[in-house]
Protein backbone atom coordinates (compact mmCIF):
# COMPACT_ATOMS: atom_id res chain seq x y z
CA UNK A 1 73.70 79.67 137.23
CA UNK A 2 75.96 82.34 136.49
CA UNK A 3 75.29 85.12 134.18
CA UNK A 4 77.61 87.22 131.55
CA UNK A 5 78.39 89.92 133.88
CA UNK A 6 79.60 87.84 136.74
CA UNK A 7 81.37 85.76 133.92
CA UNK A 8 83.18 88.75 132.55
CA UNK A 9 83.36 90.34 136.22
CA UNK A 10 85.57 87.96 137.18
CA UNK A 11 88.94 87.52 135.85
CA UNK A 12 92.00 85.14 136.39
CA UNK A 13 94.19 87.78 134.70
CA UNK A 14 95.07 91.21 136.00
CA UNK A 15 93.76 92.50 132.43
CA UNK A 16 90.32 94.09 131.94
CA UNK A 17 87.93 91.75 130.53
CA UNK A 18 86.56 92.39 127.17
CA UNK A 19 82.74 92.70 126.52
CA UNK A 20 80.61 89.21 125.67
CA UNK A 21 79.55 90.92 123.04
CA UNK A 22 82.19 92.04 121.52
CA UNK A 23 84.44 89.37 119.54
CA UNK A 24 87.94 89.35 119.34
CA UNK A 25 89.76 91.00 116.48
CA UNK A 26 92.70 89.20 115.29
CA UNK A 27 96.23 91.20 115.02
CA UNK A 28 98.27 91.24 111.83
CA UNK A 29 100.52 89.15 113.77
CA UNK A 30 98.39 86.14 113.62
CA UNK A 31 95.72 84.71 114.57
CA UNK A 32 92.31 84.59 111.78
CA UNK A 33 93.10 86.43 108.74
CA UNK A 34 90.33 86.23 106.22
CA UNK A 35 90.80 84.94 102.75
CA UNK A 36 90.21 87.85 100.05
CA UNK A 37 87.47 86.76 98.81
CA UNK A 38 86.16 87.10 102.45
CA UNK A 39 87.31 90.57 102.66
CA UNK A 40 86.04 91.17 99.14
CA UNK A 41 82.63 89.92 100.74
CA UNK A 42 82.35 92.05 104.02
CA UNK A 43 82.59 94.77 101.75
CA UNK A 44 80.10 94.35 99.25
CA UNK A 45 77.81 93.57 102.36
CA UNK A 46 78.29 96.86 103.59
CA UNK A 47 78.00 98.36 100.22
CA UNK A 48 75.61 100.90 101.79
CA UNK A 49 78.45 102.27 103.66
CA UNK A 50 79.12 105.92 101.99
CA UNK A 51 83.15 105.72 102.72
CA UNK A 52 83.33 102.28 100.39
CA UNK A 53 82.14 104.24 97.56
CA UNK A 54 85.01 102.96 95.23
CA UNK A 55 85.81 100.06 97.01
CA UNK A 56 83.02 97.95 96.48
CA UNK A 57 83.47 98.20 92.86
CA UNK A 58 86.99 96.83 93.39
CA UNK A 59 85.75 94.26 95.52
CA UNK A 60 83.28 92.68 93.41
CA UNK A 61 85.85 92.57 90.80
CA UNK A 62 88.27 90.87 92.89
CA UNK A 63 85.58 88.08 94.07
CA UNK A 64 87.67 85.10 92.63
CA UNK A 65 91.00 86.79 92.12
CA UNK A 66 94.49 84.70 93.25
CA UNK A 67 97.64 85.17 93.09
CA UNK A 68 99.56 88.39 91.64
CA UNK A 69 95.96 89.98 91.13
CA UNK A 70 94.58 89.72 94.23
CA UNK A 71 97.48 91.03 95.51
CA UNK A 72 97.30 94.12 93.67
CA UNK A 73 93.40 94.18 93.87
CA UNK A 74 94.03 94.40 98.00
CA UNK A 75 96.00 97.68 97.51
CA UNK A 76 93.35 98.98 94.97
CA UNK A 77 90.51 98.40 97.82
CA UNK A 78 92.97 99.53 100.55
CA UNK A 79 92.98 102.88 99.23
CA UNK A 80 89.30 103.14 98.72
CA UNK A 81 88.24 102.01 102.17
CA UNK A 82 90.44 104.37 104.13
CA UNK A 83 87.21 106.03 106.00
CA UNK A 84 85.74 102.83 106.84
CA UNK A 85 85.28 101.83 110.83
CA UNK A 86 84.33 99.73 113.24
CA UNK A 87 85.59 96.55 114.01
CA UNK A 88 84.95 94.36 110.70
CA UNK A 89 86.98 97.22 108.74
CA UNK A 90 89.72 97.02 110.88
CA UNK A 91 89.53 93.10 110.56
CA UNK A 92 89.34 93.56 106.67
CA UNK A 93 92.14 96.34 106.86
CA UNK A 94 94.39 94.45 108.24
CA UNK A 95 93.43 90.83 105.90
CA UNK A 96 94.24 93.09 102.96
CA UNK A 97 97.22 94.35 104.09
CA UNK A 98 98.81 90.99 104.87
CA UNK A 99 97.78 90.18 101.55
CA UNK A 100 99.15 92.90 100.11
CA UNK A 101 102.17 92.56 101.37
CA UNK A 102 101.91 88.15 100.04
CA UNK A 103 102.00 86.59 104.15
């Protein structure tokens, strides 16, 4: 039976392995963007965070938002969430800015 590390050890390609327990992030170039409302979501989870002060307000008031107003909703919680990190923000960051921008 083979475990992680011998799993992640060995590679076909020449790049480094990532971590099992890390999952990927997807790039602004494709991949799985999250819906608004999902962003909207991942923040108000992490509501206790002290840099989305602002932001979760925004995002609960965007739960439910389409179109035109989502779109400027995104760029409200953008610039609110600024000192967020980690890997969900910079999943969320990068949902809102395609958004934002109406891909």
């Amino acid at each position: 039976m083979l475990s992680w590390k011998s799993v992640v050890s060995v590679s076909p390609s020449p790049t480094k392995a990532r971590p099992a327990s890390k999952p990927p992030v997807p790039s602004s170039a494709g991949g799985n963007m999250l819906s608004f409302d999902e962003c909207c979501a991942a923040i108000v989870r992490n509501r206790s965070e002290k840099a989305l002060n602002y932001a979760v307000g925004y995002a609960s008031a965007g739960m439910g938002m389409r179109g035109h107003d989502a779109k400027v909703q995104a760029l409200y919680i953008l610039n609110n969430m600024s000192r967020w990190r980690g890997d969900i923000a910079k999943q969320v960051r990068e949902s809102l800015k395609a958004i934002s921008k109406g891909v």
